[in-house]
Protein backbone atom coordinates (compact mmCIF):
# COMPACT_ATOMS: atom_id res chain seq x y z
CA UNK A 1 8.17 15.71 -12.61
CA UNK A 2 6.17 13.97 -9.61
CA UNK A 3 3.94 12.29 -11.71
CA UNK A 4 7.00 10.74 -13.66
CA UNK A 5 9.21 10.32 -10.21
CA UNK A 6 5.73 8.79 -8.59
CA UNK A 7 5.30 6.57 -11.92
CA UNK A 8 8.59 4.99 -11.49
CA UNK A 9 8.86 4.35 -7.73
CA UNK A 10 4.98 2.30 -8.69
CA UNK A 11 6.08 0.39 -11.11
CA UNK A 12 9.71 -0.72 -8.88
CA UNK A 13 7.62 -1.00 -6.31
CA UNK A 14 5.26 -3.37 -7.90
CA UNK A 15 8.10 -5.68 -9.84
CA UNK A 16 9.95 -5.92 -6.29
CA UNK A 17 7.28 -7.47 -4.88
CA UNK A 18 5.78 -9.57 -7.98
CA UNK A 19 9.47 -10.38 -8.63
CA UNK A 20 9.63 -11.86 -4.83
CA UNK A 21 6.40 -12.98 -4.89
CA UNK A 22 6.76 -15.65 -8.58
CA UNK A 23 10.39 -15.90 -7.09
CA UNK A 24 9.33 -17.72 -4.19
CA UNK A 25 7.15 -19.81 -5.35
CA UNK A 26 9.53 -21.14 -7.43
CA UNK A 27 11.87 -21.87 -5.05
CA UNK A 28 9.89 -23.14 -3.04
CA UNK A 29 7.78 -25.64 -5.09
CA UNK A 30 10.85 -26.33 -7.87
CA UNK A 31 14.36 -25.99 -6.12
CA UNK A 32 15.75 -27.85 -3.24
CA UNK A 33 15.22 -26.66 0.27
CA UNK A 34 18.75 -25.30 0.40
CA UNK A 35 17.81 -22.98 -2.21
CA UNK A 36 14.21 -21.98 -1.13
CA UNK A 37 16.10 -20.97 2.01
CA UNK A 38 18.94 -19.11 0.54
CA UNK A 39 16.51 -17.34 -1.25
CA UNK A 40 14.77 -15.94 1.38
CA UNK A 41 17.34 -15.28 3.78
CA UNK A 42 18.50 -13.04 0.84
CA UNK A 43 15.11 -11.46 0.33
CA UNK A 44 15.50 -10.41 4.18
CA UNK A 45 18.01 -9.05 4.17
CA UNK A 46 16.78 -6.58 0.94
CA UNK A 47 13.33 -5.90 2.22
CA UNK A 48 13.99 -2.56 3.22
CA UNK A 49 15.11 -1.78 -0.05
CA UNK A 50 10.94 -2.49 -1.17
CA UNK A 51 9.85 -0.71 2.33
CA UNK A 52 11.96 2.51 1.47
CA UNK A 53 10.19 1.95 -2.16
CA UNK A 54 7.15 1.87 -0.96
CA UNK A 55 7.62 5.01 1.06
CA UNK A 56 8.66 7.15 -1.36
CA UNK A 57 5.23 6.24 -3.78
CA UNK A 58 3.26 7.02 -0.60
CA UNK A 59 5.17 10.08 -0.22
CA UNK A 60 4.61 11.49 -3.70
CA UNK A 61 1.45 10.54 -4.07
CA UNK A 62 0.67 12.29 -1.23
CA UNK A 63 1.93 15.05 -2.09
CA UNK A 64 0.41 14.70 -5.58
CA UNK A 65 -3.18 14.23 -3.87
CA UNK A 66 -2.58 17.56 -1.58
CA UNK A 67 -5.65 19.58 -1.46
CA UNK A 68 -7.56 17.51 -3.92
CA UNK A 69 -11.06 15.98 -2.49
CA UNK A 70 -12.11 13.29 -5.82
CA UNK A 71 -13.18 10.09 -4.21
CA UNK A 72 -10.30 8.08 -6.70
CA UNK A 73 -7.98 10.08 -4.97
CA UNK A 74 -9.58 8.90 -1.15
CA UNK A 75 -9.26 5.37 -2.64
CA UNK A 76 -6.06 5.83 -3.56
CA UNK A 77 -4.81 7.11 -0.32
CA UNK A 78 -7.09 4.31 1.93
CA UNK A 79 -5.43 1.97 -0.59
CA UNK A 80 -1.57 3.15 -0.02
CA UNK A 81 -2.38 3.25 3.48
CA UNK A 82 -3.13 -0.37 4.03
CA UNK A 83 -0.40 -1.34 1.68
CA UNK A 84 2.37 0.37 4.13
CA UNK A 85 0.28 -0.66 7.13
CA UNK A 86 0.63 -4.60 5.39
CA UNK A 87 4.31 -3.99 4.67
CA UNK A 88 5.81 -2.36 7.81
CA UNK A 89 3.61 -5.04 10.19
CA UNK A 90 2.99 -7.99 8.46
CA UNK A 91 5.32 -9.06 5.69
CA UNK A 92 8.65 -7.25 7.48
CA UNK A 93 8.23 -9.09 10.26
CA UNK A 94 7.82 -12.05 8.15
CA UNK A 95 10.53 -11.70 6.23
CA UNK A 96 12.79 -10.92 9.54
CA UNK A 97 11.09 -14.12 11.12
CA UNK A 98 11.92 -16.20 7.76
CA UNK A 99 15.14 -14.61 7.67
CA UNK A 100 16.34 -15.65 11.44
CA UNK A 101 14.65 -19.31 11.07
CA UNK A 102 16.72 -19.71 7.55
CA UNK A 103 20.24 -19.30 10.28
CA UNK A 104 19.19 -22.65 12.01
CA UNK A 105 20.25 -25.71 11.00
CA UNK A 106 16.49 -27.74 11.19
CA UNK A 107 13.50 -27.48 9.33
CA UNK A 108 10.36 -26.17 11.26
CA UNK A 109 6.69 -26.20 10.32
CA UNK A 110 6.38 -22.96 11.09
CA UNK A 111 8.46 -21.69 8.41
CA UNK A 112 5.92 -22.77 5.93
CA UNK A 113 3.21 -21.58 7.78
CA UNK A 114 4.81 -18.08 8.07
CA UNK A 115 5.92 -18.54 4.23
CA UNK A 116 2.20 -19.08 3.65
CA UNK A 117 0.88 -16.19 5.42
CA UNK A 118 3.57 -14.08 3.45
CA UNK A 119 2.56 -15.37 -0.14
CA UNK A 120 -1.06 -14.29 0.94
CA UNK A 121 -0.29 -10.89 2.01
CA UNK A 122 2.10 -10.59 -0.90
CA UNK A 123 -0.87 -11.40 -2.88
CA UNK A 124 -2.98 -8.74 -1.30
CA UNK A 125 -0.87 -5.61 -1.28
CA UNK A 126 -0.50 -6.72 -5.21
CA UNK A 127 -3.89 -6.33 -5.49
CA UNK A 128 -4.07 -3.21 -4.21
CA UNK A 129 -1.64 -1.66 -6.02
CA UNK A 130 -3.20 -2.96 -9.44
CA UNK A 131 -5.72 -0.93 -7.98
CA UNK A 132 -3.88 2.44 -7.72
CA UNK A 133 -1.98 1.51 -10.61
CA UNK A 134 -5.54 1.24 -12.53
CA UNK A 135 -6.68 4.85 -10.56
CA UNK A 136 -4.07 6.61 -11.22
CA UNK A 137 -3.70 5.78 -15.20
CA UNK A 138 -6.94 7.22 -14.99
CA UNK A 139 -6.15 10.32 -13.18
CA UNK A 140 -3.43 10.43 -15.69
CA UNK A 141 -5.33 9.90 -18.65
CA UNK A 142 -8.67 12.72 -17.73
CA UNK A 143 -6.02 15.39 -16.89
CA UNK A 144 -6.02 15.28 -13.28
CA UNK A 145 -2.46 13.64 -12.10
């Protein structure tokens, strides 16, 4: 029942943030500036949903991992580490940053520099769960998760 609950809370985890991710690009490359920031001012105000998301996968799959010394599951646990570590200090504040700048009536630089550095990181913790997505089919698949 884990493995299923631990499954699921991956894969919402990972269309959150691809969801966000495609989302904003398209708002902000294809909409009108009203919209871009609508968008995100909306997307602040939800990321805890994806932080509380991302908890519970690190949760699980901790306690999925417990007492188990393969090097996939190391990987897997560096890996979820740096995701949270990305999420709780880089892209919240981000978001909350984006979020506050969206209130004000003018148009800074500095929200597309911020926007940027999100979009990157976005990019990254993607990456890295591909990874554990990819390490733990195979887990899955041997016998082991």
């Amino acid at each position: 029942m884990k493995t299923i609950m631990h499954a699921f809370f991956v894969t919402l985890a990972f269309l959150m943030l691809s969801a966000s991710l495609l989302a904003s690009i398209a708002t902000l490359f294809f909409y009108p500036t009203e919209i871009f920031f609508m968008w995100k001012e909306m997307m602040g105000r939800l990321f805890w949903m994806f932080l509380v998301t991302l908890s519970l996968v690190g949760l699980l799959g901790f306690s999925l991992s417990k007492g188990r010394t393969e090097a996939i599951i190391k990987d897997k646990l560096i890996r979820m580490a740096w995701i949270l570590i990305i999420g709780i200090f880089i892209l919240w504040p981000c978001s909350y940053f984006l979020r506050v700048q969206m209130e004000s009536p003018e148009i800074k630089q500095v929200i597309y520099y911020v926007q940027s550095i999100e979009l990157l990181f976005d990019c990254i913790v993607l990456y890295l769960m591909i990874l554990n997505f990819r390490d733990g089919s195979k887990l899955v698949m041997s016998g082991l998760g």
